[in-house]
C-alpha atoms as a PDB file:
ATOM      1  CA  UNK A   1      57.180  52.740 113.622  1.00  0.00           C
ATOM      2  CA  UNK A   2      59.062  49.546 114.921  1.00  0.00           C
ATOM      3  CA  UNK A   3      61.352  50.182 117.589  1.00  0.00           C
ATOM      4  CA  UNK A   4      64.135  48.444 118.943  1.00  0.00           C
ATOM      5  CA  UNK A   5      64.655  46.705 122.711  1.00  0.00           C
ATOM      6  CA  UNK A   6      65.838  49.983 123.426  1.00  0.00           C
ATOM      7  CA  UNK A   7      63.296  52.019 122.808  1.00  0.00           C
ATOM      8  CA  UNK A   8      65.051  53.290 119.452  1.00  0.00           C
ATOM      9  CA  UNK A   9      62.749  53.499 116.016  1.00  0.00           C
ATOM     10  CA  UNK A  10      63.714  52.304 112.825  1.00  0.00           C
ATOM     11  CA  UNK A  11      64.493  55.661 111.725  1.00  0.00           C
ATOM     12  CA  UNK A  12      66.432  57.189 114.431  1.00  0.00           C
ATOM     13  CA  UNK A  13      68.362  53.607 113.579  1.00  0.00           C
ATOM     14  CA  UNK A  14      68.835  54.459 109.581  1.00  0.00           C
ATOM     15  CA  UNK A  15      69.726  58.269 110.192  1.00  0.00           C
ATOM     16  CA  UNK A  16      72.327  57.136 112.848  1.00  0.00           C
ATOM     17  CA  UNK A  17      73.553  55.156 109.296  1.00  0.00           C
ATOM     18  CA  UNK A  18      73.309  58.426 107.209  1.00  0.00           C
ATOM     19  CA  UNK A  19      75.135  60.498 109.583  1.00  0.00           C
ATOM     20  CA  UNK A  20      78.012  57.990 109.413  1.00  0.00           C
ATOM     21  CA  UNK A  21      79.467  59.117 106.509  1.00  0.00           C
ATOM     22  CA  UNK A  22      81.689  62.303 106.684  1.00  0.00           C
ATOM     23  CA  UNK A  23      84.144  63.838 104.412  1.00  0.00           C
ATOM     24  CA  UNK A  24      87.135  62.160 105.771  1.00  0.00           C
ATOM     25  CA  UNK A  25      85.207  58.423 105.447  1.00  0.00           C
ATOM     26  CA  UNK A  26      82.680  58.947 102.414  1.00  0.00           C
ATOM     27  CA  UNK A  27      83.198  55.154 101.772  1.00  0.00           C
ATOM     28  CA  UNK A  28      82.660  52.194 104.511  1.00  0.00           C
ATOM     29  CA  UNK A  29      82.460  49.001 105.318  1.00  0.00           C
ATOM     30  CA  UNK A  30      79.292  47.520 107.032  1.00  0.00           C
ATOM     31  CA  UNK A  31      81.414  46.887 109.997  1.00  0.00           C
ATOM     32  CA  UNK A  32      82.472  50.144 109.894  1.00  0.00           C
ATOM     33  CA  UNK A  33      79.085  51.697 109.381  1.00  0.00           C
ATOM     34  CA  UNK A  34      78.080  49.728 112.734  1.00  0.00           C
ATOM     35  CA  UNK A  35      80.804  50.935 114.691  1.00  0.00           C
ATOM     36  CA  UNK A  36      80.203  54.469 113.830  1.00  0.00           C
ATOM     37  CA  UNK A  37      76.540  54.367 114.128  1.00  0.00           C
ATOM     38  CA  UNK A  38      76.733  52.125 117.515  1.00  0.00           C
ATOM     39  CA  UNK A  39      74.474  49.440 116.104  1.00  0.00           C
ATOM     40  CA  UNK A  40      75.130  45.560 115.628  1.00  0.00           C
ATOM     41  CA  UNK A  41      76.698  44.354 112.903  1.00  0.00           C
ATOM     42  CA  UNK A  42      73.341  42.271 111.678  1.00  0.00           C
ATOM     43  CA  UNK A  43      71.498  45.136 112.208  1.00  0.00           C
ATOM     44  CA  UNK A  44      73.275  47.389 110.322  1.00  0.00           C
ATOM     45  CA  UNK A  45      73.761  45.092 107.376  1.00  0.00           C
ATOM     46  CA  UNK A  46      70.182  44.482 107.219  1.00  0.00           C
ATOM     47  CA  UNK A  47      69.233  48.419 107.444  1.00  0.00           C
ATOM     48  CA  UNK A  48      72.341  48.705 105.113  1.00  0.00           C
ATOM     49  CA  UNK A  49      70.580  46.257 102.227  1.00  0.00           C
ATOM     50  CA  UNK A  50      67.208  47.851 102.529  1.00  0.00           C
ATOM     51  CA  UNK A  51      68.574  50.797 101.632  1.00  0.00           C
ATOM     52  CA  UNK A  52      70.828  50.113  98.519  1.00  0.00           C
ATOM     53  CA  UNK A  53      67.351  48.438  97.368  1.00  0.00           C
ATOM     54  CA  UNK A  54      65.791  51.845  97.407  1.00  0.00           C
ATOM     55  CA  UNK A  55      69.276  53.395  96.125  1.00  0.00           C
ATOM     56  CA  UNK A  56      69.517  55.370  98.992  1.00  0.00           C
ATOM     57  CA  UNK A  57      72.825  53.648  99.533  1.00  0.00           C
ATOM     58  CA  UNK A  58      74.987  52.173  97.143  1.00  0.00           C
ATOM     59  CA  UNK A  59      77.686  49.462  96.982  1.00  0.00           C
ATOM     60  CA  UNK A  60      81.089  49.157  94.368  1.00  0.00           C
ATOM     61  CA  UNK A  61      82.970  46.325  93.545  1.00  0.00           C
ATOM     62  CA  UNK A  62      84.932  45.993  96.797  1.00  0.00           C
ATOM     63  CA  UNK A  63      81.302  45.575  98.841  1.00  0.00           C
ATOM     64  CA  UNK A  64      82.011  48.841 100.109  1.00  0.00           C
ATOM     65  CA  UNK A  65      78.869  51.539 101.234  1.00  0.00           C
ATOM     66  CA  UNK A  66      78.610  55.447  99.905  1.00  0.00           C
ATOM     67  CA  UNK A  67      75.963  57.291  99.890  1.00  0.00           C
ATOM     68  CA  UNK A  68      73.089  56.871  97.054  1.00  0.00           C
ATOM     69  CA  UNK A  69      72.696  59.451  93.760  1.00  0.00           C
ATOM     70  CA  UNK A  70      69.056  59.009  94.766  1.00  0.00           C
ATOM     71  CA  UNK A  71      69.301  60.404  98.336  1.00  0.00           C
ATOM     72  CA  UNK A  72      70.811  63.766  96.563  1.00  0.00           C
ATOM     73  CA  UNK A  73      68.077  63.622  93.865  1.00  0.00           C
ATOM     74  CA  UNK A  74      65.670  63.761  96.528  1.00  0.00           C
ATOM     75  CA  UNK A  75      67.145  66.602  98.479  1.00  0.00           C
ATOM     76  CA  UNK A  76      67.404  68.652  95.387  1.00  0.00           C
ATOM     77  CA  UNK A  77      63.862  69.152  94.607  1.00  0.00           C
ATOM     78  CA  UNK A  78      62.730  71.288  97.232  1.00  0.00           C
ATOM     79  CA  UNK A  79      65.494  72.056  99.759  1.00  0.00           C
ATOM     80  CA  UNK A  80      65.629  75.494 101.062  1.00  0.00           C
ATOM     81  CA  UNK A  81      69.715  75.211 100.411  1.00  0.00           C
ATOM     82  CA  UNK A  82      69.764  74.516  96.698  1.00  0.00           C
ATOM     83  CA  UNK A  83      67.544  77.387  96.205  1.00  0.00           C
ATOM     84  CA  UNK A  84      69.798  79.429  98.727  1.00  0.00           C
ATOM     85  CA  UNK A  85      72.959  78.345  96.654  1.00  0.00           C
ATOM     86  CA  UNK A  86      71.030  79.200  93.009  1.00  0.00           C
ATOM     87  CA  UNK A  87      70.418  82.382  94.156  1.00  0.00           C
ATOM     88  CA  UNK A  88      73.658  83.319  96.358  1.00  0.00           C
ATOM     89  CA  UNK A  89      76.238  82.213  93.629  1.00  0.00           C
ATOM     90  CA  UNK A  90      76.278  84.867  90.780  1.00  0.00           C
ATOM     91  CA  UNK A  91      76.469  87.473  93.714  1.00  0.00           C
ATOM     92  CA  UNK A  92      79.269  85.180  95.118  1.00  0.00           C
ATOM     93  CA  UNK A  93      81.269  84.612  91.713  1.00  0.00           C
ATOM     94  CA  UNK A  94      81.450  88.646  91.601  1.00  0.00           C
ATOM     95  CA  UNK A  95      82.587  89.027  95.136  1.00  0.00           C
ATOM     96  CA  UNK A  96      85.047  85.992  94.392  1.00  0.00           C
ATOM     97  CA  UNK A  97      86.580  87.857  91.428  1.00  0.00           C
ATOM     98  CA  UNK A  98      87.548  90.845  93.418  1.00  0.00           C
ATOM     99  CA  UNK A  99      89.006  88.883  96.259  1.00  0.00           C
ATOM    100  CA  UNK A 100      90.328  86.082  94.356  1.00  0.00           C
ATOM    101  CA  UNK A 101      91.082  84.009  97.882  1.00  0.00           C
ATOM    102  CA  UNK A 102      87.899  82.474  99.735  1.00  0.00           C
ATOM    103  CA  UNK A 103      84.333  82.766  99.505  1.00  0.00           C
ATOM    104  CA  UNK A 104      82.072  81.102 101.923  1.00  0.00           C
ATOM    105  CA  UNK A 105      78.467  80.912 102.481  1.00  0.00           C
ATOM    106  CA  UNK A 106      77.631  79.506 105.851  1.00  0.00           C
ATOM    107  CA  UNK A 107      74.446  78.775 107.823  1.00  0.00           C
ATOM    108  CA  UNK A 108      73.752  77.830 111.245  1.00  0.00           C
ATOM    109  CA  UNK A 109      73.457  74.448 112.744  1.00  0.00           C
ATOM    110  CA  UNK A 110      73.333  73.718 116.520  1.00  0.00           C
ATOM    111  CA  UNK A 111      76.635  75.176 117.867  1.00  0.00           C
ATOM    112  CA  UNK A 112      78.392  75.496 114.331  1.00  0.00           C
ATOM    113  CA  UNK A 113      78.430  77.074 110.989  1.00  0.00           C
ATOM    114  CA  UNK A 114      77.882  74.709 108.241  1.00  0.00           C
ATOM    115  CA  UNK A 115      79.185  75.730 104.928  1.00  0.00           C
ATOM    116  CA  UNK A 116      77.455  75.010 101.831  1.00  0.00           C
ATOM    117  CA  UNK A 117      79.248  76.542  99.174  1.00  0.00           C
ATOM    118  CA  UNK A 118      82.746  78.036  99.062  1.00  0.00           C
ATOM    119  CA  UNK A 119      84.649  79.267  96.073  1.00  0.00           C
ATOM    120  CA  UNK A 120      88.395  79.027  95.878  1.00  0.00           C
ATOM    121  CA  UNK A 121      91.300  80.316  93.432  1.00  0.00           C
ATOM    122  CA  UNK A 122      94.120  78.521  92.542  1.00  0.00           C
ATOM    123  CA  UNK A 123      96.941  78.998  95.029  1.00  0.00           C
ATOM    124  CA  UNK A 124      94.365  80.471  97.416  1.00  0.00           C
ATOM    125  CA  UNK A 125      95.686  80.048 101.016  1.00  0.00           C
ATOM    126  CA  UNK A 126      94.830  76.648 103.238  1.00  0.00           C
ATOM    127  CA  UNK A 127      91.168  77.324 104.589  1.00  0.00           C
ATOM    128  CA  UNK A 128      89.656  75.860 107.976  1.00  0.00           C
ATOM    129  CA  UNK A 129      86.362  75.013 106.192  1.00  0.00           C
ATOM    130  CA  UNK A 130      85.027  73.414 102.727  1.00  0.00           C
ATOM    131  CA  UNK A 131      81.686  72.518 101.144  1.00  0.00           C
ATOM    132  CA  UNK A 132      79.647  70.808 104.091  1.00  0.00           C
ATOM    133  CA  UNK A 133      82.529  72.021 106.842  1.00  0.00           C
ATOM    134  CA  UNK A 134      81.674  73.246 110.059  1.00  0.00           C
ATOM    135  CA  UNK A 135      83.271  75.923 112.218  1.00  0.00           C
ATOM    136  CA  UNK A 136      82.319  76.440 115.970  1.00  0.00           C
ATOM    137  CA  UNK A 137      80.092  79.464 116.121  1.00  0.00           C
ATOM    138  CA  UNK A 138      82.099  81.563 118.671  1.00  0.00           C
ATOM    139  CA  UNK A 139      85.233  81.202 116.459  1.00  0.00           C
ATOM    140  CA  UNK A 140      84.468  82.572 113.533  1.00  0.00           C
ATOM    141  CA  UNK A 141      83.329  85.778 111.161  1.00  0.00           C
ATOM    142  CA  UNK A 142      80.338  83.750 110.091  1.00  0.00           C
ATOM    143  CA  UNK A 143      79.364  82.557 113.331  1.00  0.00           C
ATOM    144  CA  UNK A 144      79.259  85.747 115.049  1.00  0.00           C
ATOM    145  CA  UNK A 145      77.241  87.242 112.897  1.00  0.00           C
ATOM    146  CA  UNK A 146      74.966  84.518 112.721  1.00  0.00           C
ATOM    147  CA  UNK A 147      74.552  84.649 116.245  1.00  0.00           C
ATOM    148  CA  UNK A 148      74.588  88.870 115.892  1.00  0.00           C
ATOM    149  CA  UNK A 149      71.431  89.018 114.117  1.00  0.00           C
ATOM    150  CA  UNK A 150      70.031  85.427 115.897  1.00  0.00           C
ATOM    151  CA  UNK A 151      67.747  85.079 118.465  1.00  0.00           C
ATOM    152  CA  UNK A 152      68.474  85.949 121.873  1.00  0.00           C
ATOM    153  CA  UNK A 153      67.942  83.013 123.407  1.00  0.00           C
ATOM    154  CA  UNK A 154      70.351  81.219 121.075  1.00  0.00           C
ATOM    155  CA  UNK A 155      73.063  83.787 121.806  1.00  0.00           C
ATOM    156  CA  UNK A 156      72.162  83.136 126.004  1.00  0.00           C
ATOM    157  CA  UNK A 157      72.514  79.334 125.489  1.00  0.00           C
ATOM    158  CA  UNK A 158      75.977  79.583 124.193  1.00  0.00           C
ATOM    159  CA  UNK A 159      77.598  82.076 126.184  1.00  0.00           C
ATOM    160  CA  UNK A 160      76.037  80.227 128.863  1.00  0.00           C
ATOM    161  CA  UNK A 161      78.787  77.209 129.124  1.00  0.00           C
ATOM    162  CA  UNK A 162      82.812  77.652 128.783  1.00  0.00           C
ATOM    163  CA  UNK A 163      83.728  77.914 124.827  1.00  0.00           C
ATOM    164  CA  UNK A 164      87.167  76.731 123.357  1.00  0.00           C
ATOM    165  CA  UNK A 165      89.418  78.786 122.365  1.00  0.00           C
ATOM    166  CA  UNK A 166      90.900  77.879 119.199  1.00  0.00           C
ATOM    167  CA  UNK A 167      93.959  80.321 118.601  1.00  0.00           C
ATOM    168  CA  UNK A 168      95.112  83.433 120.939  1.00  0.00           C
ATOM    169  CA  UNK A 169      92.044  85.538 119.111  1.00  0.00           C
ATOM    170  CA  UNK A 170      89.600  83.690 120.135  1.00  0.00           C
ATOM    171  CA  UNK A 171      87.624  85.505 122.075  1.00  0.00           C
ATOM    172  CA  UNK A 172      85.538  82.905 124.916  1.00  0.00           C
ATOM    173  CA  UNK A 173      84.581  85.724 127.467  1.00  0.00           C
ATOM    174  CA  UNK A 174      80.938  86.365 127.734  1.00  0.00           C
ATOM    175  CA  UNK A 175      80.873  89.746 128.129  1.00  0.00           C
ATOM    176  CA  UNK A 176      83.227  90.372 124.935  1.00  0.00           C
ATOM    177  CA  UNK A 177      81.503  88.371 123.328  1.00  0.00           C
ATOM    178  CA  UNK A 178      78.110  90.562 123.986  1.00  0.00           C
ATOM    179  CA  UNK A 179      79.672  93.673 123.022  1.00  0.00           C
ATOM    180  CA  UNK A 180      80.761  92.035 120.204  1.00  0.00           C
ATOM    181  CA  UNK A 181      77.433  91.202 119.024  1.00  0.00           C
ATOM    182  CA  UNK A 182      76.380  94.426 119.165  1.00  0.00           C
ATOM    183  CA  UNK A 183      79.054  95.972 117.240  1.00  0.00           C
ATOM    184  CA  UNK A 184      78.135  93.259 114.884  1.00  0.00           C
ATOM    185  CA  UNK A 185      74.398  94.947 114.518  1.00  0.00           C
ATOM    186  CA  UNK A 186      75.677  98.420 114.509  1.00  0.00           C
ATOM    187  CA  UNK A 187      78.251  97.741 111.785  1.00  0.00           C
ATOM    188  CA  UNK A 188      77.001  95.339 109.839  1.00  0.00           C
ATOM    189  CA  UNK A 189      79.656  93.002 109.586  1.00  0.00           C
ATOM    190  CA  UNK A 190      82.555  91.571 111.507  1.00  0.00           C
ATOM    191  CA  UNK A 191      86.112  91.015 110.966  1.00  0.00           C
ATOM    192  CA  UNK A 192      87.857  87.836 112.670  1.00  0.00           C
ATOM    193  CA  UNK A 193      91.711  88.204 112.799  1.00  0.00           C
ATOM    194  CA  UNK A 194      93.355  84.775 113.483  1.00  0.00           C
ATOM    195  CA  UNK A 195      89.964  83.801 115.463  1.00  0.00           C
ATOM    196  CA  UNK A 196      90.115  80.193 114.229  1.00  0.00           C
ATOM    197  CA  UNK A 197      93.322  79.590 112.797  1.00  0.00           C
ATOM    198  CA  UNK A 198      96.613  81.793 113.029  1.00  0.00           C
ATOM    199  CA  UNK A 199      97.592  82.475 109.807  1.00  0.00           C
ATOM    200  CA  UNK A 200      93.348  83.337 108.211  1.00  0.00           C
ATOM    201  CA  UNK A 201      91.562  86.748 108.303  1.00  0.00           C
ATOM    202  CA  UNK A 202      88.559  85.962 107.388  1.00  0.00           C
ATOM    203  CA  UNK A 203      85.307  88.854 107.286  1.00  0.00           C
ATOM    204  CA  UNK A 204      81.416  88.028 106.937  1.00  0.00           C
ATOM    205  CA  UNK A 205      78.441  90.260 106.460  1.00  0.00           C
ATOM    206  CA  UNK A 206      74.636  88.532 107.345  1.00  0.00           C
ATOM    207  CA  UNK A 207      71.940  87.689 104.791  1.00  0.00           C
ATOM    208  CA  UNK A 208      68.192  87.767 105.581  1.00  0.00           C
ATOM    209  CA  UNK A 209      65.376  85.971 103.861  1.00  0.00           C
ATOM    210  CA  UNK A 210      62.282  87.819 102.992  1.00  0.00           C
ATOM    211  CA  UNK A 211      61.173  88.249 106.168  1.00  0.00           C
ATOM    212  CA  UNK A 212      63.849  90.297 107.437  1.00  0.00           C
ATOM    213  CA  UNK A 213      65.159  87.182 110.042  1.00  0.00           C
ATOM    214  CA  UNK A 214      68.453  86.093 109.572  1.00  0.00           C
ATOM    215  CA  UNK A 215      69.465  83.684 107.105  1.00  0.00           C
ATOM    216  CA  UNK A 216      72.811  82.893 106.351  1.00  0.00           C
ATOM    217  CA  UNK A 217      76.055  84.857 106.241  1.00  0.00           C
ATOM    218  CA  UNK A 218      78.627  85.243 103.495  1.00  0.00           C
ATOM    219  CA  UNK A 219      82.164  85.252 104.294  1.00  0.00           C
ATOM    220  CA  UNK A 220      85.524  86.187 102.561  1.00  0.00           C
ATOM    221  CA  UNK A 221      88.760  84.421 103.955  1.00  0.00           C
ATOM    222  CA  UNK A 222      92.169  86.006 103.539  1.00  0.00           C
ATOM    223  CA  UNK A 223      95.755  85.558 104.471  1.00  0.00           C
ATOM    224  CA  UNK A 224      96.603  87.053 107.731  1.00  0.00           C
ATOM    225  CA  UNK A 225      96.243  90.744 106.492  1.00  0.00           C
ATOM    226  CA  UNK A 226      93.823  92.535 108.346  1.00  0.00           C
ATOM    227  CA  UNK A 227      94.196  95.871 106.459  1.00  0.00           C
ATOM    228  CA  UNK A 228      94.154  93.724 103.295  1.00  0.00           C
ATOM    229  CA  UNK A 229      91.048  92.521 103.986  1.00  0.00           C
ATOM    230  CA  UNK A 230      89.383  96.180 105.228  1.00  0.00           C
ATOM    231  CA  UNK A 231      89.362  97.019 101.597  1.00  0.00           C
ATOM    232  CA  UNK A 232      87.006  94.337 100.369  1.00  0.00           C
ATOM    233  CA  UNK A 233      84.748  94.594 103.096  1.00  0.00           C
ATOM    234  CA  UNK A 234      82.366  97.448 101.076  1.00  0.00           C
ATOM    235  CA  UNK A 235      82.097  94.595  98.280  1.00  0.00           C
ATOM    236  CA  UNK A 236      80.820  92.027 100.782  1.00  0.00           C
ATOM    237  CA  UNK A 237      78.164  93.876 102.351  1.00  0.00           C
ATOM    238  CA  UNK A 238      77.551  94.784  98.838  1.00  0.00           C
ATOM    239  CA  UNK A 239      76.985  91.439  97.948  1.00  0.00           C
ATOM    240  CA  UNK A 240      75.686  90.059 101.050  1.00  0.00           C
ATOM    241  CA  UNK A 241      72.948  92.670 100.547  1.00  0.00           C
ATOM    242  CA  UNK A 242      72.050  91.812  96.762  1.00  0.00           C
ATOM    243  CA  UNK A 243      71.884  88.195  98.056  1.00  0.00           C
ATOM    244  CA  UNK A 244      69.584  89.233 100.526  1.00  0.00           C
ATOM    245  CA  UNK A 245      67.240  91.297  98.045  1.00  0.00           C
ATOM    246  CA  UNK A 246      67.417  88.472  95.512  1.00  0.00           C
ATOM    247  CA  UNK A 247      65.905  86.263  98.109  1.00  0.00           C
ATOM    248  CA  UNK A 248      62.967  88.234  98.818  1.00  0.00           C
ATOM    249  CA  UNK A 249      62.645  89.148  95.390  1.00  0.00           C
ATOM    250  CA  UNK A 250      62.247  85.492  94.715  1.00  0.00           C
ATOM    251  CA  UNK A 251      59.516  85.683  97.365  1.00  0.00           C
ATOM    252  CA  UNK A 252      59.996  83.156  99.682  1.00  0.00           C
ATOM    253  CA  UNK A 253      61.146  82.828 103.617  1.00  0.00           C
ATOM    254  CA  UNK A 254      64.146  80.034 104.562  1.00  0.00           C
ATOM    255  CA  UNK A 255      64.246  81.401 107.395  1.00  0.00           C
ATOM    256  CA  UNK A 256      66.355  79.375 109.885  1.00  0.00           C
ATOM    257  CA  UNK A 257      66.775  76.690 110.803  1.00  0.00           C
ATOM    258  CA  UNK A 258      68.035  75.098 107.544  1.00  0.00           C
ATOM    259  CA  UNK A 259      70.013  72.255 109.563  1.00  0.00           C
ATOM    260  CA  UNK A 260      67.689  69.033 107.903  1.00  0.00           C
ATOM    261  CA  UNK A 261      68.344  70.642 104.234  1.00  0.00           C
ATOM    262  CA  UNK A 262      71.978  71.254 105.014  1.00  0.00           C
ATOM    263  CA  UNK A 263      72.875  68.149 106.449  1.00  0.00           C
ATOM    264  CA  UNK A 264      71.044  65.945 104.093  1.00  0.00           C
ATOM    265  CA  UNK A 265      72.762  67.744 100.627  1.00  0.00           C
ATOM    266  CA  UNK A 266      76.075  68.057 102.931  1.00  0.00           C
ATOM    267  CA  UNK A 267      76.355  64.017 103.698  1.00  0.00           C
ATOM    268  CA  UNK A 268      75.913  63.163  99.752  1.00  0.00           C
ATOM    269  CA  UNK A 269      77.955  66.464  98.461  1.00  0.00           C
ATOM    270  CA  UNK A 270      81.015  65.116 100.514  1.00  0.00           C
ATOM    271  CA  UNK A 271      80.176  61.012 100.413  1.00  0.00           C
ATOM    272  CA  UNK A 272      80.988  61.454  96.560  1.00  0.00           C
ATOM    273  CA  UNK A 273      85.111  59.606  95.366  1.00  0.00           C
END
């Protein structure tokens, strides 16, 4: 593959003009694109044209970029987070019903939970997170569990450099954080008061794939209520665990990591007017 003066390839080049498209900016500019993705401006409009030919990209009336329909077709056919999604949601929709706030469904990615699906009421309380939002591990429900039921070495890694702390709650202390994680195991499940944002309880419970490794976790989001939330906890590990026997029922592994699936469905989900 062609590579650049630099020593950069053609396609670290075009993902670098992929990943610059968030939620905040799902529309740009070419300029813009080459700011964001650190690349010259006739570079990036040349990259940029190649890939609105194969509708990977498009461009509206104003000569502005978003991402392609075609890039989301492509994801869709085999990506281990549709399939996730398909079979998560009924379970979710129940659990939703009884606790008529948030429900989340978050994997991991790197340092961070990425969400890829989250169900909301009306008049639900203002969440963190959204569809393709990302939480720092350490800070919340999802995350620790995650991380629970993770590999050691992952767990190591991050307690192994100075976290953030996001509110009061958040616990950054290595040690805490270990017994935490085995609480996590012992339990089941973990409840975060305030851990990310002050006024959020939010709980999660893991899901494995069929080979019994962790998978994802599903998490429910309330007002800050802590004994509120206690009382829907048996419903989430109820759910969490039909999610989890639906999966290998379905008889296949997506076992972590998910983060090329994820990312690729999250930049188009959240690129969309």
């Amino acid at each position: 593959m062609a590579r650049s003066t630099s020593g950069e390839s053609v396609m670290e080049r075009v993902l670098r003009i992929i990943e610059a498209f968030d939620v905040s900016t799902p529309v740009l500019t070419v300029s813009d694109i080459a700011r964001r993705a650190d690349l010259p401006v006739a570079t990036a409009h040349r990259l940029v044209n190649e890939l609105i030919e194969l509708r990977m990209l498009e461009r509206d009336g104003e000569r502005r970029i978003r991402i392609g329909l075609r890039m989301w077709e492509l994801a869709s056919r085999s990506s281990r987070v549709v399939r996730l999604r398909d079979v998560a949601m009924p379970f979710m929709e129940d659990l939703h019903a009884v606790v008529r706030q948030h429900t989340q469904l978050g994997v991991l990615d790197g340092d961070e939970v990425l969400h890829i699906e989250r169900l909301s009421a009306p008049g639900s309380m203002a969440n963190a997170t959204y569809v393709a939002g990302r939480l720092a591990v350490h800070a919340c429900s999802a995350g620790l569990v995650l991380l629970a039921f993770g590999p050691e070495d992952v767990r190591e890694r991050l307690l192994a450099r100075p976290l953030r702390r996001y509110t009061p709650a958040t616990v950054t202390d290595p040690q805490q954080l270990r017994q935490i994680f085995a609480d996590i195991r012992t339990q089941g499940h973990f409840l975060a008061d305030r851990m990310c944002i002050p006024n959020a309880v939010g709980a999660a419970a893991p899901i494995f794939d069929a080979n019994g490794d962790i998978l994802a976790a599903l998490t429910i989001v309330v007002p800050s209520d802590a004994n509120r939330i206690v009382g829907h906890i048996p419903a989430l590990m109820t759910a969490a665990r039909g999610i989890s026997r639906a999966v290998g029922m379905a008889g296949f592994s997506l076992m972590l990591p998910m983060a090329s699936d994820a990312k690729f469905l999250a930049i188009h989900r959240n690129s969309r007017p």
